[in-house]
Structures are given as structure tokens and as C-alpha cells.
PDB file of N, CA and C in Angstrom:
ATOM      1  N   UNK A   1       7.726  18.972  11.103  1.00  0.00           N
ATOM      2  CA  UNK A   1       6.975  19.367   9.932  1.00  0.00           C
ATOM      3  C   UNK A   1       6.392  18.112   9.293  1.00  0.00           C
ATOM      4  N   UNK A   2       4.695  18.208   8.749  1.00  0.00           N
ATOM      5  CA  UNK A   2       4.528  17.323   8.197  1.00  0.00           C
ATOM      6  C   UNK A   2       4.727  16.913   6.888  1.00  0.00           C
ATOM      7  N   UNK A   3       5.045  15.999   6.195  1.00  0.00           N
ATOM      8  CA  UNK A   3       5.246  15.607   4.874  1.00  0.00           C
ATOM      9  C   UNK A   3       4.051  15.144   4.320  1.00  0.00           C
ATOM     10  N   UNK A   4       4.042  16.007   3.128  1.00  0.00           N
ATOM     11  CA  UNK A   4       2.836  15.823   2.132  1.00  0.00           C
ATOM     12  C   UNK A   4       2.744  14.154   1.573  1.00  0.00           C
ATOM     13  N   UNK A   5       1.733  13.813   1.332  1.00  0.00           N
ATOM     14  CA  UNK A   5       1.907  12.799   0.691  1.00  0.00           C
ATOM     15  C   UNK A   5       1.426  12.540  -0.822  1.00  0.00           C
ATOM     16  N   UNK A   6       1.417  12.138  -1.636  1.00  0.00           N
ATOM     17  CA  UNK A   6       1.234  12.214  -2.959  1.00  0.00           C
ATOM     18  C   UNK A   6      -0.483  11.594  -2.990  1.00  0.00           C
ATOM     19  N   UNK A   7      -1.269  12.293  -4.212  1.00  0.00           N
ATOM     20  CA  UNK A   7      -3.006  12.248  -4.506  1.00  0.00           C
ATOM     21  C   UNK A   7      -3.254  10.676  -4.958  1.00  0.00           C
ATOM     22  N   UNK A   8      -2.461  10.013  -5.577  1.00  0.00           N
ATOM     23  CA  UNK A   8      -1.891   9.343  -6.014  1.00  0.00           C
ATOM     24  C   UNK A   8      -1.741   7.906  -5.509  1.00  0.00           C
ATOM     25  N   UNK A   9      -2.438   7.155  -4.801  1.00  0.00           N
ATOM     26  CA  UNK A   9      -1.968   5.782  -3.506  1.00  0.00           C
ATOM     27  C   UNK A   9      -1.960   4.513  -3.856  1.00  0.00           C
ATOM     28  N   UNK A  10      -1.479   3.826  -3.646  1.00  0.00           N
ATOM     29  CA  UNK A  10      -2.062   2.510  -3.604  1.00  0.00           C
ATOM     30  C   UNK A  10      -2.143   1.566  -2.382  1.00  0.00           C
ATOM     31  N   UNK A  11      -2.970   0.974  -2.215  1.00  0.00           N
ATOM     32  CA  UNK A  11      -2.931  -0.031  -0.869  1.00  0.00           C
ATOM     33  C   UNK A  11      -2.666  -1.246  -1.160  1.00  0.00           C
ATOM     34  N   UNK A  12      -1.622  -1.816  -0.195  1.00  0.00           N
ATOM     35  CA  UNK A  12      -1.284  -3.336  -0.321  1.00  0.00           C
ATOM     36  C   UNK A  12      -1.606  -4.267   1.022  1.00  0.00           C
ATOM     37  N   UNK A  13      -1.987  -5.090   0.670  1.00  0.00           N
ATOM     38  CA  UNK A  13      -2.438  -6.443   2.248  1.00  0.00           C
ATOM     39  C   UNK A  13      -1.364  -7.350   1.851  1.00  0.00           C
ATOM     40  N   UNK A  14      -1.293  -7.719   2.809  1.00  0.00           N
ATOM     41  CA  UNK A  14      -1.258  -9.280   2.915  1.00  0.00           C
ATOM     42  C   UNK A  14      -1.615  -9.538   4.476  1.00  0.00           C
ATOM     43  N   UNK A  15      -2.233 -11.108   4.198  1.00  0.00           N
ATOM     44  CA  UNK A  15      -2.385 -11.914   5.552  1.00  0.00           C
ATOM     45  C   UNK A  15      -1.793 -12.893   5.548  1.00  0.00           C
ATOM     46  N   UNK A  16      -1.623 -13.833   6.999  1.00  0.00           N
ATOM     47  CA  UNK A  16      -0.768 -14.778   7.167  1.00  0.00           C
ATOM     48  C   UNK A  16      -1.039 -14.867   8.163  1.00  0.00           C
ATOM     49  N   UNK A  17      -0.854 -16.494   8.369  1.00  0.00           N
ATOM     50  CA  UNK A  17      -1.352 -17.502   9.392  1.00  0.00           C
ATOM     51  C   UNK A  17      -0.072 -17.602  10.321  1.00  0.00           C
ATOM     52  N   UNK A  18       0.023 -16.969  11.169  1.00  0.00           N
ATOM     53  CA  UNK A  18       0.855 -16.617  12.384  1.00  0.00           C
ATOM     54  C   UNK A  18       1.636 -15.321  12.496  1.00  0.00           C
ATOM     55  N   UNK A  19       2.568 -15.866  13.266  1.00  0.00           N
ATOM     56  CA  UNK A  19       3.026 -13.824  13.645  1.00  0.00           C
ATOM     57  C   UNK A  19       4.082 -13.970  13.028  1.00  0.00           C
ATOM     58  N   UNK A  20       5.274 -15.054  12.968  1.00  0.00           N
ATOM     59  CA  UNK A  20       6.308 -14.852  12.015  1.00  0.00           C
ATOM     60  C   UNK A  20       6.558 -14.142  10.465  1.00  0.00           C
ATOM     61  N   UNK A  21       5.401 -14.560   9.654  1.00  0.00           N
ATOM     62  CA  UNK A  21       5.822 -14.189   8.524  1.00  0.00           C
ATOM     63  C   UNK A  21       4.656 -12.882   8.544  1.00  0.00           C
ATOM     64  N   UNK A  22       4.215 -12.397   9.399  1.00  0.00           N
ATOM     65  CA  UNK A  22       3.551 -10.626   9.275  1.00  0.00           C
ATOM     66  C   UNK A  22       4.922 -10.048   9.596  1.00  0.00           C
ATOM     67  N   UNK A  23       5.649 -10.538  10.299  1.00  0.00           N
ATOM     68  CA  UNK A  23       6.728  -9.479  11.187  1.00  0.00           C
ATOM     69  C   UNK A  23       7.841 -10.050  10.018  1.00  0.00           C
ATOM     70  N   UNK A  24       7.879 -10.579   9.395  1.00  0.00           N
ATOM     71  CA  UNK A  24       8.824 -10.637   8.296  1.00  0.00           C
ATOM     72  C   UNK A  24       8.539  -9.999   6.927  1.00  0.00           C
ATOM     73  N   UNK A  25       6.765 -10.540   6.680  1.00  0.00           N
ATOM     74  CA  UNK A  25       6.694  -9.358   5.843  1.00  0.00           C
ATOM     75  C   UNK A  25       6.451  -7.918   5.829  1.00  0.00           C
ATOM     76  N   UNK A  26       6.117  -7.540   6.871  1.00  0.00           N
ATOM     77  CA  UNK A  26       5.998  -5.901   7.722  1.00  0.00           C
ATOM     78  C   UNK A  26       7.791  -5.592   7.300  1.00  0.00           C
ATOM     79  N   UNK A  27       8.421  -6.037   7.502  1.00  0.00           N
ATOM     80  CA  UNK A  27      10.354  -5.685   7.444  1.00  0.00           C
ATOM     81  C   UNK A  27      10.213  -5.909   6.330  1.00  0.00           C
ATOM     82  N   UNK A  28      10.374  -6.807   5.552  1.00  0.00           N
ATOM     83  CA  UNK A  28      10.612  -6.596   4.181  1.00  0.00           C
ATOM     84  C   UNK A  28       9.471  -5.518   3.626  1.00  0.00           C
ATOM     85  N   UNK A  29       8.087  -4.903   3.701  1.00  0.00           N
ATOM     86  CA  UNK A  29       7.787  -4.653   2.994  1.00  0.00           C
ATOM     87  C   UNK A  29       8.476  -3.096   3.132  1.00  0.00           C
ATOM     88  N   UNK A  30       8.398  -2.659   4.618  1.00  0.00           N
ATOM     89  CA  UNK A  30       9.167  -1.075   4.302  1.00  0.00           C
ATOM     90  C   UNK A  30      10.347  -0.691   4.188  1.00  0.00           C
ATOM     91  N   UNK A  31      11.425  -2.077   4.157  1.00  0.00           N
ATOM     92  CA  UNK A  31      12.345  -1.702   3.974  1.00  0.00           C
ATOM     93  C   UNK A  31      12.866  -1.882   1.941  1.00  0.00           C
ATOM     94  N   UNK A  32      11.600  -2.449   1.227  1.00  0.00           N
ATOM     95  CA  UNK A  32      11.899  -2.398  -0.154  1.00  0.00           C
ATOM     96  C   UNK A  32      11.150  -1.438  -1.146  1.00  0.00           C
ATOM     97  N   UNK A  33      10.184  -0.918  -0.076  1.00  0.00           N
ATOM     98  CA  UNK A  33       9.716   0.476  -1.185  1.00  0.00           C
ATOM     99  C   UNK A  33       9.039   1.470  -0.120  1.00  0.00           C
ATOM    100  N   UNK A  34       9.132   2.614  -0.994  1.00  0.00           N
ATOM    101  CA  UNK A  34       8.820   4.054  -0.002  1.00  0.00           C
ATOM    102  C   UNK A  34       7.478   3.942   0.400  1.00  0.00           C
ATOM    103  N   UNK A  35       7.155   3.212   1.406  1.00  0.00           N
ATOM    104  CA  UNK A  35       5.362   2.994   1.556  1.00  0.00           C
ATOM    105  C   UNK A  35       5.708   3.298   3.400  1.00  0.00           C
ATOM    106  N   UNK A  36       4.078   2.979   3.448  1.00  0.00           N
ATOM    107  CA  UNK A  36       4.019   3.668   5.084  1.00  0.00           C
ATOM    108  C   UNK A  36       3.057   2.479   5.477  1.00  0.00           C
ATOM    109  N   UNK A  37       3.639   1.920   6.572  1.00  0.00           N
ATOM    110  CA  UNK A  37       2.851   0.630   7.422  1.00  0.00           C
ATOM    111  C   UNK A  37       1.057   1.529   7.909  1.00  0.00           C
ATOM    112  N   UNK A  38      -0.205   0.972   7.246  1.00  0.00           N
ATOM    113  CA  UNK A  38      -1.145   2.179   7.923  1.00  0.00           C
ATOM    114  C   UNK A  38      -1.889   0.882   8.574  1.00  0.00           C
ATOM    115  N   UNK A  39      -1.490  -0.296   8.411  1.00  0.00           N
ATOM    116  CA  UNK A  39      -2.851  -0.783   8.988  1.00  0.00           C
ATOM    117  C   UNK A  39      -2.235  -2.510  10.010  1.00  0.00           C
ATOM    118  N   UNK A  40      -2.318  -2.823  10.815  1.00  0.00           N
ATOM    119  CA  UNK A  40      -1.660  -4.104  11.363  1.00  0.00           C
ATOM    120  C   UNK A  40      -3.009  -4.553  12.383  1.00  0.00           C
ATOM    121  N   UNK A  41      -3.429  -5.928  12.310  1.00  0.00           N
ATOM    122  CA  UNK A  41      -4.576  -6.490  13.049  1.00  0.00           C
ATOM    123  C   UNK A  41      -4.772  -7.762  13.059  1.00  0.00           C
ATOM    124  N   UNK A  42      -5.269  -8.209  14.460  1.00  0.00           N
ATOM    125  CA  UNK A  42      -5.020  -9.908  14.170  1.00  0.00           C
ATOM    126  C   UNK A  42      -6.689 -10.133  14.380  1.00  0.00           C
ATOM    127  N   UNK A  43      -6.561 -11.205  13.452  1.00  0.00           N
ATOM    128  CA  UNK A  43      -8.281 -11.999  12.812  1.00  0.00           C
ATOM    129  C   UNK A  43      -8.103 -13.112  13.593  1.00  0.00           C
ATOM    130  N   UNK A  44      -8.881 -13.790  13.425  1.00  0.00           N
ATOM    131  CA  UNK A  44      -9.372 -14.996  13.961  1.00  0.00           C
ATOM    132  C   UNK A  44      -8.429 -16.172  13.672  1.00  0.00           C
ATOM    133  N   UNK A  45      -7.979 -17.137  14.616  1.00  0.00           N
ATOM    134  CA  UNK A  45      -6.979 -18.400  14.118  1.00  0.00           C
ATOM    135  C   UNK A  45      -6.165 -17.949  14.377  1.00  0.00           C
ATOM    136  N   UNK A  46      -5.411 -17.116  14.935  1.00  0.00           N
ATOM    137  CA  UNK A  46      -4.474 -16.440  14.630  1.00  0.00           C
ATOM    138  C   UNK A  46      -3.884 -16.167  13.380  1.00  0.00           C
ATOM    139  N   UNK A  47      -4.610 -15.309  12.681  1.00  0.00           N
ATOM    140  CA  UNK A  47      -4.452 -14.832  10.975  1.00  0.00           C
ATOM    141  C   UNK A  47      -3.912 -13.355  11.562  1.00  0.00           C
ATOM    142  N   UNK A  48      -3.280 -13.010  10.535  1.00  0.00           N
ATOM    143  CA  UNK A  48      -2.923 -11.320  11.028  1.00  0.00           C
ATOM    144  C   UNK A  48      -2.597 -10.438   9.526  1.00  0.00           C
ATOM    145  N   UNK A  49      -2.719  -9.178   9.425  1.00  0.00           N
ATOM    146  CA  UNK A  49      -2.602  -8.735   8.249  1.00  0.00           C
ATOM    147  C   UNK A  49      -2.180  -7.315   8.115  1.00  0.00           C
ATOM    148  N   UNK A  50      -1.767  -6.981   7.390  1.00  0.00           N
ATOM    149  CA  UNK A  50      -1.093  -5.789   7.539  1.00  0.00           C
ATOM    150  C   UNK A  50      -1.167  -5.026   6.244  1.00  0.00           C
ATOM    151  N   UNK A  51      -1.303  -3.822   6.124  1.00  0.00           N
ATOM    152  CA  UNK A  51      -1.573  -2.899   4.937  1.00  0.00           C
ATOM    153  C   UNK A  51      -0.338  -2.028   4.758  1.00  0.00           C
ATOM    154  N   UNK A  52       0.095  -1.452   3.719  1.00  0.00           N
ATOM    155  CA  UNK A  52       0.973  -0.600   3.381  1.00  0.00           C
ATOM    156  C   UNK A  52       0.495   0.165   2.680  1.00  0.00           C
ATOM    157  N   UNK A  53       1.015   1.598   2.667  1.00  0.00           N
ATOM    158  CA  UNK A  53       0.139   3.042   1.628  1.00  0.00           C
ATOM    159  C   UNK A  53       1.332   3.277   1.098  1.00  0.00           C
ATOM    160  N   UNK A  54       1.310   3.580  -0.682  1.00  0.00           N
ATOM    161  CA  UNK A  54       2.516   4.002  -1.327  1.00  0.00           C
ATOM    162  C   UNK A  54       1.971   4.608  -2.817  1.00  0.00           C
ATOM    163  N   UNK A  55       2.485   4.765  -3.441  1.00  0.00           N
ATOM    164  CA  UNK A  55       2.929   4.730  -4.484  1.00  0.00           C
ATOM    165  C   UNK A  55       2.327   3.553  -5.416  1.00  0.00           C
ATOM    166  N   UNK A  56       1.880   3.341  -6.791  1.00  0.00           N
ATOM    167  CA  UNK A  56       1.488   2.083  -6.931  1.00  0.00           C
ATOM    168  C   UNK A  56       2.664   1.236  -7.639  1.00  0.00           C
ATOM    169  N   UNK A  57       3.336   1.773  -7.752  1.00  0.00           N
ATOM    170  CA  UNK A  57       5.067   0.976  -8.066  1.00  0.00           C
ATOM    171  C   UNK A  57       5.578   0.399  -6.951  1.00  0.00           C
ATOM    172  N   UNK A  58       5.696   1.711  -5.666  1.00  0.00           N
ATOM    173  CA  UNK A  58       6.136   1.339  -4.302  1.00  0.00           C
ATOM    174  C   UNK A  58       5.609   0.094  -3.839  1.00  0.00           C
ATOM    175  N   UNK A  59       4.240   0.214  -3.829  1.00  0.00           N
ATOM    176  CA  UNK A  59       3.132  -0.871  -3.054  1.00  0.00           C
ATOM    177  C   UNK A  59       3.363  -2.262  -4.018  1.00  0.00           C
ATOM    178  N   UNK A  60       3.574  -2.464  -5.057  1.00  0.00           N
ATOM    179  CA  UNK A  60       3.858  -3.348  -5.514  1.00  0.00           C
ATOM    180  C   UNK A  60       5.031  -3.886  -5.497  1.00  0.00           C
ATOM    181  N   UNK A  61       6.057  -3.108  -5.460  1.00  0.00           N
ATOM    182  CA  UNK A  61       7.471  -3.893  -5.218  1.00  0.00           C
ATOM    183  C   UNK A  61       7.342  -4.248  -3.383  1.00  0.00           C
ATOM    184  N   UNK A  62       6.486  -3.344  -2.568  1.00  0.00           N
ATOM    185  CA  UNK A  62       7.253  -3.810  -1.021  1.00  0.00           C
ATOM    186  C   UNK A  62       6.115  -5.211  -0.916  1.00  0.00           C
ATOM    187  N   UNK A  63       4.803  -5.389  -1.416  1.00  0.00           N
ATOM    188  CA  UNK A  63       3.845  -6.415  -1.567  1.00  0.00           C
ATOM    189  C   UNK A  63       4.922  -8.059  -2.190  1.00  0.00           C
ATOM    190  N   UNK A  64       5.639  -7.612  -3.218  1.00  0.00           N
ATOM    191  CA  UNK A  64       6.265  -8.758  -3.554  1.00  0.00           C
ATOM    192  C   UNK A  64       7.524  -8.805  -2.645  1.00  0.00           C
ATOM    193  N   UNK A  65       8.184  -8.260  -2.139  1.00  0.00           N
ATOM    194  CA  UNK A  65       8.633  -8.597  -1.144  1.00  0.00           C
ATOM    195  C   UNK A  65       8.292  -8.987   0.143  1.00  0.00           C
ATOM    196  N   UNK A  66       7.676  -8.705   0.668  1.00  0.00           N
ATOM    197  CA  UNK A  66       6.815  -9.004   1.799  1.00  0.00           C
ATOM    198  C   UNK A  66       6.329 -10.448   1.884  1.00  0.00           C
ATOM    199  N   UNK A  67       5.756 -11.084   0.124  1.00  0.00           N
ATOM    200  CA  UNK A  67       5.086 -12.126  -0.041  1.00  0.00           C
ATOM    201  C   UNK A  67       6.465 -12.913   0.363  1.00  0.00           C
ATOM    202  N   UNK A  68       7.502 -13.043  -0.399  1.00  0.00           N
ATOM    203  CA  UNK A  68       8.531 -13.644  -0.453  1.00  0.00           C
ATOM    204  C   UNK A  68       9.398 -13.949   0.990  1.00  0.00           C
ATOM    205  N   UNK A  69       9.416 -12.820   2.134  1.00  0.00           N
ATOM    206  CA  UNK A  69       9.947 -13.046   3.302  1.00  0.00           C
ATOM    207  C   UNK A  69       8.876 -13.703   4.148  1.00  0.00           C
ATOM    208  N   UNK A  70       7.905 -13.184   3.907  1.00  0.00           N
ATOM    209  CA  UNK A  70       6.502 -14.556   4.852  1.00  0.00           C
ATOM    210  C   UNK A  70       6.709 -15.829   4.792  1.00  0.00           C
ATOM    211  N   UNK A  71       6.824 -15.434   3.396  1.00  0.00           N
ATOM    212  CA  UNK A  71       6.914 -17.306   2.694  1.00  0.00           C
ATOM    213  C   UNK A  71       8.301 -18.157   3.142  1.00  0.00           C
ATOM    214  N   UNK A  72       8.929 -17.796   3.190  1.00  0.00           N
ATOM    215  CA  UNK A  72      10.621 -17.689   3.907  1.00  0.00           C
ATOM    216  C   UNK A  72      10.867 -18.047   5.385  1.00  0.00           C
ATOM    217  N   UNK A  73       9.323 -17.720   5.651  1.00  0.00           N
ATOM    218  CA  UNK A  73       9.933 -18.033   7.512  1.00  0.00           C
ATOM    219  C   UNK A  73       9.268 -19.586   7.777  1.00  0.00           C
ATOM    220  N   UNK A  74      10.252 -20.146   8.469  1.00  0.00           N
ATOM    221  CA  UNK A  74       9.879 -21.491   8.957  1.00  0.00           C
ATOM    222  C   UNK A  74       8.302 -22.058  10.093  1.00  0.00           C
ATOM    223  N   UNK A  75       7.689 -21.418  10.267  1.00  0.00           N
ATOM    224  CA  UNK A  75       6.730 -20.965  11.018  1.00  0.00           C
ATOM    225  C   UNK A  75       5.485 -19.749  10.336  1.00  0.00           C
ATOM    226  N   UNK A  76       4.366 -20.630   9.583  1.00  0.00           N
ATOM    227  CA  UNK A  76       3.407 -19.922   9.512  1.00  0.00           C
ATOM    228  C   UNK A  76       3.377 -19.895   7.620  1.00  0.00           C
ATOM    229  N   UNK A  77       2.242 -19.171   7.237  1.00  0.00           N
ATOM    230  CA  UNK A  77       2.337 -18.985   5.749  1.00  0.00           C
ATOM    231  C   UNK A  77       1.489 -17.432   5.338  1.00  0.00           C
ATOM    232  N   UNK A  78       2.085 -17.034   4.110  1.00  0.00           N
ATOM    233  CA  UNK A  78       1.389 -16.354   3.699  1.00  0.00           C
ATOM    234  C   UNK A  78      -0.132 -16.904   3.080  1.00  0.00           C
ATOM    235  N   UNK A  79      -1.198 -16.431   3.415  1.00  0.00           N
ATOM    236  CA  UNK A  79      -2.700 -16.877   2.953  1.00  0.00           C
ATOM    237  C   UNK A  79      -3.437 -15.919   1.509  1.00  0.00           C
ATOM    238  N   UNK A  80      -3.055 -14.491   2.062  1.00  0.00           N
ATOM    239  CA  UNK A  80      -3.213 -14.125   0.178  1.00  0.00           C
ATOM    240  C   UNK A  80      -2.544 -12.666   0.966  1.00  0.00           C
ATOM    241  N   UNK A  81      -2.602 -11.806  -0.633  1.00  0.00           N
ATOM    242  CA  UNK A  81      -2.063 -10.850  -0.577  1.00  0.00           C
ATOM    243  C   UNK A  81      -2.859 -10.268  -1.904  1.00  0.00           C
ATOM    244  N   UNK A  82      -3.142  -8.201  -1.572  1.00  0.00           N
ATOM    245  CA  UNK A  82      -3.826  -8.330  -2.679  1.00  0.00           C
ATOM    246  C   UNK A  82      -3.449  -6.395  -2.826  1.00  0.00           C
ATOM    247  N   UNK A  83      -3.136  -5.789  -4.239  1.00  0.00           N
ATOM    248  CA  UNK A  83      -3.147  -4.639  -3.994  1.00  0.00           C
ATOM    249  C   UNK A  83      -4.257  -4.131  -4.690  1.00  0.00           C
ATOM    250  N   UNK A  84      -4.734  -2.778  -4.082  1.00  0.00           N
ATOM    251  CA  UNK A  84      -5.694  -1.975  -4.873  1.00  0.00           C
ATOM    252  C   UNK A  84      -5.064  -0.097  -5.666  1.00  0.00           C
ATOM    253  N   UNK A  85      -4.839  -0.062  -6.609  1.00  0.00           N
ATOM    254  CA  UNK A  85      -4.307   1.244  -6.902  1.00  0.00           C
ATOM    255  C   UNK A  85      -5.271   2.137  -6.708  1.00  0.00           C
ATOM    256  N   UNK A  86      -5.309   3.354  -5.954  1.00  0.00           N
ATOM    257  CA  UNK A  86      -5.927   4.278  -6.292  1.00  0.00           C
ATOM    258  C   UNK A  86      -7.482   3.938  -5.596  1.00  0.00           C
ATOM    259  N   UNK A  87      -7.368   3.415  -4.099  1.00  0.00           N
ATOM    260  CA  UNK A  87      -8.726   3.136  -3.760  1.00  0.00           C
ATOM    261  C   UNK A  87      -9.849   4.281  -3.841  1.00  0.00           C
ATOM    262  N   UNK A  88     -11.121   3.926  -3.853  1.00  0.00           N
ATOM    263  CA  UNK A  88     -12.283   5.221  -3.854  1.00  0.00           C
ATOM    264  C   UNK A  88     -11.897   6.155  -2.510  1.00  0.00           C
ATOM    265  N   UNK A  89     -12.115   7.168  -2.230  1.00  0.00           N
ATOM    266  CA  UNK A  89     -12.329   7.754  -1.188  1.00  0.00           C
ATOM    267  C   UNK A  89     -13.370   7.154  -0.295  1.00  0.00           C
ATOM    268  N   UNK A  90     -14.543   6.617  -0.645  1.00  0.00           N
ATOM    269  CA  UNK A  90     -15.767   6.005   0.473  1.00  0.00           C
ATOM    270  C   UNK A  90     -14.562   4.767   1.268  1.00  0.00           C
ATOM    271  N   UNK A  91     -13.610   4.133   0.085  1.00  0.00           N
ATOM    272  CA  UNK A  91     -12.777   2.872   0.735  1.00  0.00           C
ATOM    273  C   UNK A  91     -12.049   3.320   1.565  1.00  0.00           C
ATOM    274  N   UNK A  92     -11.138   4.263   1.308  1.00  0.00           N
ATOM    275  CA  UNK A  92     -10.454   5.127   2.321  1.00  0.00           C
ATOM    276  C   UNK A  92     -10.738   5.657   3.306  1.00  0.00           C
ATOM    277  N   UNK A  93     -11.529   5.976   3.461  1.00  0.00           N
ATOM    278  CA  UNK A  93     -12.498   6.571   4.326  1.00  0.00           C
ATOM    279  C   UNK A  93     -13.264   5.489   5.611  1.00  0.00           C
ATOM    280  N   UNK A  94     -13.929   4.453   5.106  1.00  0.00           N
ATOM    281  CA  UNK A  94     -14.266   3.690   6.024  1.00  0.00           C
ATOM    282  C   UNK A  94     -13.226   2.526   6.342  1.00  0.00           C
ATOM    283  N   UNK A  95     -13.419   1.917   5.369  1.00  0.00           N
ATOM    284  CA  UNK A  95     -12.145   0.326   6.256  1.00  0.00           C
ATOM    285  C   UNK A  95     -10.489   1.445   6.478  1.00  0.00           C
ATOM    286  N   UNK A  96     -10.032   0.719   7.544  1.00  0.00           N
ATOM    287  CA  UNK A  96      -8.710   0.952   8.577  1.00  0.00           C
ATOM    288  C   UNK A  96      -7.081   0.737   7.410  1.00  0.00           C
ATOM    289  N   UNK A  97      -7.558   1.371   6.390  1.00  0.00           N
ATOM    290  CA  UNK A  97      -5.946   1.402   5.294  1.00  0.00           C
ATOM    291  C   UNK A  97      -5.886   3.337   5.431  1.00  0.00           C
ATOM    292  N   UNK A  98      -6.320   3.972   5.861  1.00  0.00           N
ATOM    293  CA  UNK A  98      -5.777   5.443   5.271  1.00  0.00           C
ATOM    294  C   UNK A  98      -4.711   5.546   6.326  1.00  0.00           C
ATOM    295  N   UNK A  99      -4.099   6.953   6.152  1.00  0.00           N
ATOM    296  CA  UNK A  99      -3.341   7.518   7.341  1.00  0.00           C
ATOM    297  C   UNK A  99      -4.321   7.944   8.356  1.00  0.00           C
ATOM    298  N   UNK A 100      -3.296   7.579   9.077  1.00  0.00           N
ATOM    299  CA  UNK A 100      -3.192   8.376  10.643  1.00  0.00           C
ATOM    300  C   UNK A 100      -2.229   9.526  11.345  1.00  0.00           C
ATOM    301  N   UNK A 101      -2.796   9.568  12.468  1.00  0.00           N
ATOM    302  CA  UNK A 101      -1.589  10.637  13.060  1.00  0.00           C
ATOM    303  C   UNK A 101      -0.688   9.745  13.753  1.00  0.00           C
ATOM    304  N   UNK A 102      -1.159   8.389  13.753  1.00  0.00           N
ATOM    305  CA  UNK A 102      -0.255   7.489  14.461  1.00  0.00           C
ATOM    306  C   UNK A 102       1.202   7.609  12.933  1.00  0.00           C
ATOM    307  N   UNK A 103       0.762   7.488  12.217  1.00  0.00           N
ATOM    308  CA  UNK A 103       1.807   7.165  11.081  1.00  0.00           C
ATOM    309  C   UNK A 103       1.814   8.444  10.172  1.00  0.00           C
ATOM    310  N   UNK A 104       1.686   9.570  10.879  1.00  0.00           N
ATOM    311  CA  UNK A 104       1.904  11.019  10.357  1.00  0.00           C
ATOM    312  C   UNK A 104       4.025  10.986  10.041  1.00  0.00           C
ATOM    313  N   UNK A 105       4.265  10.639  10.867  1.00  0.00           N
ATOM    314  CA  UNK A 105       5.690  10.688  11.164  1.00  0.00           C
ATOM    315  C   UNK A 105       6.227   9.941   9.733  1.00  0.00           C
ATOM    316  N   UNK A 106       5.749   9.007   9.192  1.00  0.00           N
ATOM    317  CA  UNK A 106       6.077   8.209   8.430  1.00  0.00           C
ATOM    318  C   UNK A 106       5.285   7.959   7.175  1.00  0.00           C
ATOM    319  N   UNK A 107       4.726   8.867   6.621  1.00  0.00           N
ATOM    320  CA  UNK A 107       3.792   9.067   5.136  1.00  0.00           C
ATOM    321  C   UNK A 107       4.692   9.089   3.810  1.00  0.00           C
ATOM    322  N   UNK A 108       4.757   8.833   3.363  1.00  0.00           N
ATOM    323  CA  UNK A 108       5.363   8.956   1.803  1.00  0.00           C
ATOM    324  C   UNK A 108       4.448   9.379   0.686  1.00  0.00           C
TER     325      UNK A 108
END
């Protein structure tokens, strides 16, 4: 069964200059607030970045965590991080932050 998700969203990034601190902040960010991993992609330099969909409390507490375990790993840095509450639908809609059916399983 699928789980509804609330009208309600916020989107969180962060990027970072290697793979250590995405895969540290990817773990910290869903394991500190009810959000759903919707977006992971590597840029140029090896930069990589990753989005979370939540709640705008959620998205902000797993964003400051996330910043904090990037920053934490011996290898690589966080480069920015940025949330948007409540993006437009045209935003949702075109750039790669909404759900999927890949992450149907896992919506909040």
C-alpha cells in the first residue's frame, strides 16, 4: 500500500566535494528526520549532491545533520547546502527533487 504524503514539502540539498561526506550526509540525513532521499547525482570534479523531501521541520533538522556528518569525514567537504520550503509546482515538476516510484516505498 502506498503512503500518502503530506501537501506540505520542503526540499533540502547539499553538495560536496567527494563521495565520503554525500554517503555520510545521505546517513545522517535519513536517519535524523522523517524525509525521503528523492534526488542523488554526481557533477563535475567529482562534486555530488543529494536532495531530501520532508516536512519543513524534518528537512531542516536532517539538512543540519547531514551538514555536520559531511563535515566530519576525513576526506572531502561539504560545498553548500540549501533548503527551499514549499517549492512551486513548475520547481517540482521540472528539476529532479519530486518523488518517484523509485522512492514510492519510502515517502513521508
Amino acid at each position: 500500500m502506498a503512503k500518502e504524503r503530506s501537501s506540505r514539502q520542503a526540499v533540502g540539498t547539499i553538495e560536496t566535494d567527494g563521495f565520503p561526506p554525500v554517503l555520510a550526509a545521505a546517513d545522517a540525513m535519513l536517519k535524523a528526520g522523517n524525509v525521503t532521499l528523492v534526488y542523488y547525482g554526481l557533477a563535475e570534479r567529482a562534486e555530488f549532491i543529494i536532495a531530501v523531501r520532508g516536512t519543513v521541520s524534518a528537512v531542516e533538522q536532517a539538512v543540519a545533520a547531514g551538514v555536520i556528518a559531511g563535515e566530519a569525514t576525513k576526506r572531502g567537504t561539504i560545498i553548500s547546502h540549501y533548503i527551499i520550503p514549499n517549492p512551486p509546482e513548475n520547481v517540482d515538476s521540472i528539476m529532479p527533487i519530486h518523488y518517484t516510484e523509485a522512492s514510492r516505498d519510502f515517502w513521508v
